[in-house]
Protein backbone atom coordinates (compact mmCIF):
# COMPACT_ATOMS: atom_id res chain seq x y z
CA UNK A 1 -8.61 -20.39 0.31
CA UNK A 2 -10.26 -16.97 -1.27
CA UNK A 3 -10.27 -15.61 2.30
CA UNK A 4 -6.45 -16.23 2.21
CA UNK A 5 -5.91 -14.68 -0.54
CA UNK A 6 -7.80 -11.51 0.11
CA UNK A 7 -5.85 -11.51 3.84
CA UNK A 8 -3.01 -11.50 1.55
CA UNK A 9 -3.79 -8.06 -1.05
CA UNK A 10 -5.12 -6.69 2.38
CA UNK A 11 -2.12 -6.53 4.09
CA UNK A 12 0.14 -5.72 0.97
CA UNK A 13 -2.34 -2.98 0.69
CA UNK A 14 -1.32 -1.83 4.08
CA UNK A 15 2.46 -2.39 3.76
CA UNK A 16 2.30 -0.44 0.81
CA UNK A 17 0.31 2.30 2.57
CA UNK A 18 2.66 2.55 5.39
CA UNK A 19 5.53 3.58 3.34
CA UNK A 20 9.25 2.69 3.57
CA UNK A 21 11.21 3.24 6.61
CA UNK A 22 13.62 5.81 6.97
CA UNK A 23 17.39 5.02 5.78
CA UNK A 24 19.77 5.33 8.44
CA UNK A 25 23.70 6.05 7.92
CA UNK A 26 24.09 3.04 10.76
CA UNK A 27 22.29 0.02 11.51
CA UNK A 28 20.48 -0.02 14.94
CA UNK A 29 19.60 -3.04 16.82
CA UNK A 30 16.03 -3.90 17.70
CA UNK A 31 16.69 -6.66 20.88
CA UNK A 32 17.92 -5.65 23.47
CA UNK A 33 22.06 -5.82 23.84
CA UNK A 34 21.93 -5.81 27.56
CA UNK A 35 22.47 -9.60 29.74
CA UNK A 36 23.96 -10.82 26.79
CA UNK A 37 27.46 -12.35 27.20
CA UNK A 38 30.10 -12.74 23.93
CA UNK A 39 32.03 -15.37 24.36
CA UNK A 40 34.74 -15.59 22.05
């Protein structure tokens, strides 16, 4: 359970090292769009 834990601060540590991400005026998707049929 301590190992847990310390797994835990570790990687907030590292979250909070890496910094935010950069705003963006529009959203951008992260899959791919491509293959994908709408139905509708």
């Amino acid at each position: 359970m301590a190992e847990a834990l310390r797994l835990g601060v570790d990687a907030g540590r590292k979250a909070f090292a890496a910094g935010r991400m950069p705003r963006r005026d529009e959203a951008v998707a992260s899959s791919p769009t491509e293959g994908i049929s709408h139905r509708g």
